[in-house]
C-alpha atoms as a PDB file:
ATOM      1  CA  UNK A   1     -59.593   8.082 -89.371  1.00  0.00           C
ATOM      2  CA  UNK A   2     -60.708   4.702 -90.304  1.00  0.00           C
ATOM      3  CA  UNK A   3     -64.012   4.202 -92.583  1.00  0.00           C
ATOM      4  CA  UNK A   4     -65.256   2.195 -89.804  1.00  0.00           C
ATOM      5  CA  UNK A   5     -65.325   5.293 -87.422  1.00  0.00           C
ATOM      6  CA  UNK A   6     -66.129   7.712 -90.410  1.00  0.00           C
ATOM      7  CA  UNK A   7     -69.102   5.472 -90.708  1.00  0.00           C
ATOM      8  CA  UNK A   8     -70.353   5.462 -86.884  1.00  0.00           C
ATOM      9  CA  UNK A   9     -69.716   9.680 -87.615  1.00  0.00           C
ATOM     10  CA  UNK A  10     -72.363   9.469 -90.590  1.00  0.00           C
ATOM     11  CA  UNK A  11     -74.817   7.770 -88.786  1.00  0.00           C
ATOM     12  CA  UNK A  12     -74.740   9.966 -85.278  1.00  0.00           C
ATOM     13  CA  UNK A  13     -74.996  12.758 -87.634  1.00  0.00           C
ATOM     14  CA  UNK A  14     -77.618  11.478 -89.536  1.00  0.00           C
ATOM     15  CA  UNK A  15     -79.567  10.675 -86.273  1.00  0.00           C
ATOM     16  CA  UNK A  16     -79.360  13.834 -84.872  1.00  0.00           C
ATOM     17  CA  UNK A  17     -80.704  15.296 -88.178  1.00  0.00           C
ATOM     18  CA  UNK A  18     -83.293  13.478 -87.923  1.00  0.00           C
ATOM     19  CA  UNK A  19     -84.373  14.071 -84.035  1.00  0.00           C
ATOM     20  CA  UNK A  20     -84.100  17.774 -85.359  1.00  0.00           C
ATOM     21  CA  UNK A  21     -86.452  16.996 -88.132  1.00  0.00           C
ATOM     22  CA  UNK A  22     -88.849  14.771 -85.634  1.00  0.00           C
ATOM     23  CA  UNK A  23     -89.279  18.161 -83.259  1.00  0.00           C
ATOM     24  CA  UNK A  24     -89.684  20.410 -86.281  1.00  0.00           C
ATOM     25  CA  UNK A  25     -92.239  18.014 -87.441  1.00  0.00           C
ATOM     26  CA  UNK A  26     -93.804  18.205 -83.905  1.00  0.00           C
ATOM     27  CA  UNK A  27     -93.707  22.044 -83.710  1.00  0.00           C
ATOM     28  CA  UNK A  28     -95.653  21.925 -86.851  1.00  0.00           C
ATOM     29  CA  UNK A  29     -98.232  20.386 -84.563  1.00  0.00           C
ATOM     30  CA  UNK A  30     -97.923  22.784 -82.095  1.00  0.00           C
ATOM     31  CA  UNK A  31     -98.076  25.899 -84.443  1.00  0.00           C
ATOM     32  CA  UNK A  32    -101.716  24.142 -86.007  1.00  0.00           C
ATOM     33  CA  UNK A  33    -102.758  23.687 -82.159  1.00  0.00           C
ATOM     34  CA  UNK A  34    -101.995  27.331 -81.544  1.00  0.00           C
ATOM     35  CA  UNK A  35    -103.627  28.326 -84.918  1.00  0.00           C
ATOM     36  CA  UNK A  36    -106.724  26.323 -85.159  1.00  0.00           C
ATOM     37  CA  UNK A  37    -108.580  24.812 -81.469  1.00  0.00           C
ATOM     38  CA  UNK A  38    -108.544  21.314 -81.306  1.00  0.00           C
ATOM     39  CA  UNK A  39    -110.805  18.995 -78.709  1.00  0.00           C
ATOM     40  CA  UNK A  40    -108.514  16.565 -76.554  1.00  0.00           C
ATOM     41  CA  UNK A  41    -109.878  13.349 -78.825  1.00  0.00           C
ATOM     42  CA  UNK A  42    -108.559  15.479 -81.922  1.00  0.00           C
ATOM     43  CA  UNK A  43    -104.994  16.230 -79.966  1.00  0.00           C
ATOM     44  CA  UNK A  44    -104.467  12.501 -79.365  1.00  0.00           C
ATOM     45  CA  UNK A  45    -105.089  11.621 -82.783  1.00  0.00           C
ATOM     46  CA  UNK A  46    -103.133  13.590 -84.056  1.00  0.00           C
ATOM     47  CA  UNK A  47    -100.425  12.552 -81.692  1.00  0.00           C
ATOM     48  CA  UNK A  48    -100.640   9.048 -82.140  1.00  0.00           C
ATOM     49  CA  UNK A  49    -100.393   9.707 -85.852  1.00  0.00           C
ATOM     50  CA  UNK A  50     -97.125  11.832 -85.104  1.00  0.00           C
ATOM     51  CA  UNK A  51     -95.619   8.917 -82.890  1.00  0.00           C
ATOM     52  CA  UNK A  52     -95.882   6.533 -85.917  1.00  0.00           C
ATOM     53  CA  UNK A  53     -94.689   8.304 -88.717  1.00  0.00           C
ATOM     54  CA  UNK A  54     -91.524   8.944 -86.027  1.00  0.00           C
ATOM     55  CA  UNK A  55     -91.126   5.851 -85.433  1.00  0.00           C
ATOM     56  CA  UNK A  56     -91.363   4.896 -89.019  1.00  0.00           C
ATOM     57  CA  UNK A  57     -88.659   7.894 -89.912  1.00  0.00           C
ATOM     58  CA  UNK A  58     -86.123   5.910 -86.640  1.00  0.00           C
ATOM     59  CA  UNK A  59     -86.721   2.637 -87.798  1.00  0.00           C
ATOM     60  CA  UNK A  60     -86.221   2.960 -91.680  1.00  0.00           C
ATOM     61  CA  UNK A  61     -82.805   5.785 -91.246  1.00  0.00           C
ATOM     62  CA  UNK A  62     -81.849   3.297 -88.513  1.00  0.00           C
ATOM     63  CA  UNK A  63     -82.428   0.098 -91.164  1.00  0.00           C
ATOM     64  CA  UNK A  64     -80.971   1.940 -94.257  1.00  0.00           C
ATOM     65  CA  UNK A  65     -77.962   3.840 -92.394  1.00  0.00           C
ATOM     66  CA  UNK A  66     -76.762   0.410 -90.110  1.00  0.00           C
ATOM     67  CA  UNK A  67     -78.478  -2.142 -91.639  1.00  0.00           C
ATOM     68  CA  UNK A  68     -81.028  -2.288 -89.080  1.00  0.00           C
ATOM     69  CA  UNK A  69     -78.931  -2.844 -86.092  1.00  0.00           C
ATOM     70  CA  UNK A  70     -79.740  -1.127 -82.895  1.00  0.00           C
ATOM     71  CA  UNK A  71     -76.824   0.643 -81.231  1.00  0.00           C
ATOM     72  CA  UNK A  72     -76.973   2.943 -77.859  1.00  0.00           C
ATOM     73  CA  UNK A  73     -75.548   6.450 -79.578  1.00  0.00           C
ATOM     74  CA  UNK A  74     -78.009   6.232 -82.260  1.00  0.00           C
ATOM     75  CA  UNK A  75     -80.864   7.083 -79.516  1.00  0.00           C
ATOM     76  CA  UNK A  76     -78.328   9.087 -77.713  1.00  0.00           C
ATOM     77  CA  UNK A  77     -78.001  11.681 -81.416  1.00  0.00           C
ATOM     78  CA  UNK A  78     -81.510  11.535 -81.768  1.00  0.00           C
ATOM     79  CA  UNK A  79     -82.223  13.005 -78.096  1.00  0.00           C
ATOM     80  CA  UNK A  80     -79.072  15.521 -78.655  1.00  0.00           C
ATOM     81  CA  UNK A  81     -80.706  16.602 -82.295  1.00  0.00           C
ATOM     82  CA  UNK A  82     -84.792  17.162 -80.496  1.00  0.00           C
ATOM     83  CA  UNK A  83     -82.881  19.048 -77.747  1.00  0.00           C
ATOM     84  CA  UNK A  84     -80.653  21.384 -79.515  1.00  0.00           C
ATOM     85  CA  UNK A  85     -83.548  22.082 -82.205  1.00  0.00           C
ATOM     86  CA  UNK A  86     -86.205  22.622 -79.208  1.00  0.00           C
ATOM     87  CA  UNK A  87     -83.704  24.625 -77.627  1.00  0.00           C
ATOM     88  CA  UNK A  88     -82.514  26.809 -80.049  1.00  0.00           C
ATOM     89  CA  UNK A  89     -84.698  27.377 -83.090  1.00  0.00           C
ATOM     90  CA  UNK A  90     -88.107  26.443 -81.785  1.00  0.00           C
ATOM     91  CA  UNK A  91     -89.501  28.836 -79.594  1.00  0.00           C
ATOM     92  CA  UNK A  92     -88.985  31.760 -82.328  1.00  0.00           C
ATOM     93  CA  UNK A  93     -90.285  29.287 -85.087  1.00  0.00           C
ATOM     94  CA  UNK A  94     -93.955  28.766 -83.454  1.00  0.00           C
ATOM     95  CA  UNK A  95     -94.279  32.080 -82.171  1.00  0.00           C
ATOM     96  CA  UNK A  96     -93.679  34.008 -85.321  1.00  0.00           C
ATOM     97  CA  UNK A  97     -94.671  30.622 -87.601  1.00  0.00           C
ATOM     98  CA  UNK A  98     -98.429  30.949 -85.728  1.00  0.00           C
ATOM     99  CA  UNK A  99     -98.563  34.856 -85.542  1.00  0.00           C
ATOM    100  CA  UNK A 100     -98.325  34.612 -89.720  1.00  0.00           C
ATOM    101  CA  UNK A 101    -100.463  31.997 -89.873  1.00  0.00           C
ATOM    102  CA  UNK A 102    -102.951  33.503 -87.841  1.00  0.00           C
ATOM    103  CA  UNK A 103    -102.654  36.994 -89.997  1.00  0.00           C
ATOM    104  CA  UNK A 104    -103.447  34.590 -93.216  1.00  0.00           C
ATOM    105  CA  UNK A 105    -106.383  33.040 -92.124  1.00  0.00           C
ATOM    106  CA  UNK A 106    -107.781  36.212 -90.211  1.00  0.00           C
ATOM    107  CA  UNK A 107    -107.136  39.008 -93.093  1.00  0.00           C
ATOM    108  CA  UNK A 108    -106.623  36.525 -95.951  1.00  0.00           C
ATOM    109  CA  UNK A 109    -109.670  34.309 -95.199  1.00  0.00           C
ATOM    110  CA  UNK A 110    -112.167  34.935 -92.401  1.00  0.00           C
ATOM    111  CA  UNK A 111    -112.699  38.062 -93.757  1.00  0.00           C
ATOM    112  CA  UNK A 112    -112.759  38.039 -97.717  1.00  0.00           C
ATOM    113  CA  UNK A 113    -115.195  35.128 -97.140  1.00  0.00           C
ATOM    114  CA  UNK A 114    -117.275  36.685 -94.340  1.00  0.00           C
ATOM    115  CA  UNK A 115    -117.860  39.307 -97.578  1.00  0.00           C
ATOM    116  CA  UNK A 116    -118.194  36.530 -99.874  1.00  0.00           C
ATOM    117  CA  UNK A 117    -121.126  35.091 -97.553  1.00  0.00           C
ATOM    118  CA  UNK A 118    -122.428  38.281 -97.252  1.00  0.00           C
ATOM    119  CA  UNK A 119    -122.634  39.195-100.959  1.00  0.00           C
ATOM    120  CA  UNK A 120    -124.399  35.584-101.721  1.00  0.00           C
ATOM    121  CA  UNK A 121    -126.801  35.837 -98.872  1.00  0.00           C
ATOM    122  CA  UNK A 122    -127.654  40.051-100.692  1.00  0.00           C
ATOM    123  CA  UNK A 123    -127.608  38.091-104.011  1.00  0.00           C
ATOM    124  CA  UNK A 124    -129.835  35.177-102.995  1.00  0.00           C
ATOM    125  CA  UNK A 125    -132.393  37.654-101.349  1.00  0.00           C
ATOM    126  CA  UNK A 126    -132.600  39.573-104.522  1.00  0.00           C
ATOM    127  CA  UNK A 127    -132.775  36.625-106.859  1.00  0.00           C
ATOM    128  CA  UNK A 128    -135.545  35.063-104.839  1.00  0.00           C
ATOM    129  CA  UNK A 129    -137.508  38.255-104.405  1.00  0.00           C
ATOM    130  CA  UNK A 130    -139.630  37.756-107.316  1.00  0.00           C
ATOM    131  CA  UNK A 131    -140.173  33.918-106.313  1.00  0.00           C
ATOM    132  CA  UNK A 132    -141.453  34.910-103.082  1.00  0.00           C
ATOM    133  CA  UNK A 133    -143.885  37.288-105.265  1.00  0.00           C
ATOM    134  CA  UNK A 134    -145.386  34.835-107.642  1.00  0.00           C
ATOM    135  CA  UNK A 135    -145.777  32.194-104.454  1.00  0.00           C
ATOM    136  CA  UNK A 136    -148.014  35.145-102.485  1.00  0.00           C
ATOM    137  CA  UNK A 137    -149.878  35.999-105.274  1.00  0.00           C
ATOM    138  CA  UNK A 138    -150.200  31.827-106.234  1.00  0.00           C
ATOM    139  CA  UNK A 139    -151.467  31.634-102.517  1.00  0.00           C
ATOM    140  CA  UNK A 140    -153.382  34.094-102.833  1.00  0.00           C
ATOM    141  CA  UNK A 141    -155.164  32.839-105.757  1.00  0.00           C
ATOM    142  CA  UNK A 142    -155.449  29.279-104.308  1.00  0.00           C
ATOM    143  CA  UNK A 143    -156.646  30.685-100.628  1.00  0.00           C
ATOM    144  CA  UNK A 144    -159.570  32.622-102.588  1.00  0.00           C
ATOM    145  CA  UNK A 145    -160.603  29.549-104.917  1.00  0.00           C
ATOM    146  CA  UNK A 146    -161.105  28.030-100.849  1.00  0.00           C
ATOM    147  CA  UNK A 147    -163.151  30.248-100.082  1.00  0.00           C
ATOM    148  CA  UNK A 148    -165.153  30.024-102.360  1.00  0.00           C
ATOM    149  CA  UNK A 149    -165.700  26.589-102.945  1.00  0.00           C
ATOM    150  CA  UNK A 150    -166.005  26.281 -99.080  1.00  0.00           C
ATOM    151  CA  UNK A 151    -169.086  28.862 -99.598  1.00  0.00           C
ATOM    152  CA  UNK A 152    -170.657  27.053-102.344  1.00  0.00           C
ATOM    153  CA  UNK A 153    -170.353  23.714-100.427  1.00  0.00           C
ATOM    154  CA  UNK A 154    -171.778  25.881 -96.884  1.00  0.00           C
ATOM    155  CA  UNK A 155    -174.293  26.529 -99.519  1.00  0.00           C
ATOM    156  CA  UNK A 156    -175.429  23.145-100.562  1.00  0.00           C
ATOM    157  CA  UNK A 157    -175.367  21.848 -97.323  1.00  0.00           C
ATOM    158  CA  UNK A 158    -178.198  25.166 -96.187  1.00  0.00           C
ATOM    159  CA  UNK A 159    -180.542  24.059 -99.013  1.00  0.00           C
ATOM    160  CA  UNK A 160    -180.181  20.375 -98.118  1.00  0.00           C
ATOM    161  CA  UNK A 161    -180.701  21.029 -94.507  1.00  0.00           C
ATOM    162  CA  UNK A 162    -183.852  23.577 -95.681  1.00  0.00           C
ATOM    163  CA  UNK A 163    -185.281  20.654 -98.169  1.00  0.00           C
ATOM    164  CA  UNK A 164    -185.273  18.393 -95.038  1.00  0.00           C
ATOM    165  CA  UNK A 165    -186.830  20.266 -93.036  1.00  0.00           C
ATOM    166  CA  UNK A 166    -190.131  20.743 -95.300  1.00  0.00           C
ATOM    167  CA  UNK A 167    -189.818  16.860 -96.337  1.00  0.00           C
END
């Protein structure tokens, strides 16, 4: 076989490794979407972002493998690499990928930190327990001095209204 062939070889075979790692990198997505809800605007984000780095991964294996020069079979490997990954390995990757994931974040985090928010909210209630005294008692206090100084002024005000009266 001539190095000329072996060569075209290297690069369909790199191509199609790389449409393989483009729809692995893509079910990645998918597992997250099937993991975590995301609103449409978040979903198209995210997609655009995927589209780009792709077509950053094509252009620089397609620049460093055949000096950038465009040929029919390297599109052709990269379609034949997606498909045989999608069809093969894919759907048992995000099904079992997103059932594990979803038993990490439900039994690993939701709940150790629903009992984590639970403990601080008992903790903060007992630390501020004796706050909450000292402000009734301060109010209290301040609510009585009111009173009182709104008598003694309802005071003033009687034996100014009796001293006009006899004027």
């Amino acid at each position: 076989m001539s190095d000329f062939i072996r060569d075209e070889v290297s690069i369909f075979l790199e191509a199609a490794w790389n449409g393989m790692m483009i729809a692995v990198l893509y079910d990645v997505l998918r597992i997250l979407r099937r993991v975590v809800k995301h609103s449409d605007v978040v979903v198209g984000i995210q997609d655009y972002i995927f589209w780009v780095a792709a077509g950053i991964m094509v252009f620089s294996m397609v620049f460093q493998s055949n000096d950038g020069v465009l040929r029919g079979y390297i599109f052709l490997a990269l379609l034949l690499g997606a498909c045989s990954y999608h069809k093969s390995f894919s759907p048992w990757l995000v099904q079992w990928l997103s059932k594990i994931l979803r038993f990490f974040l439900t039994y690993l985090l939701k709940k150790p930190l629903k009992w984590a928010k639970i403990m601080i909210i008992t903790i903060l209630r007992v630390v501020r327990g004796p706050f909450v005294w000292i402000v009734k008692l301060a109010k209290i206090k301040i609510e009585g001095v009111r009173v009182k100084h709104g008598k003694h002024n309802d005071e003033k005000k009687e034996k100014r209204k009796v001293s006009n009266i006899g004027d």
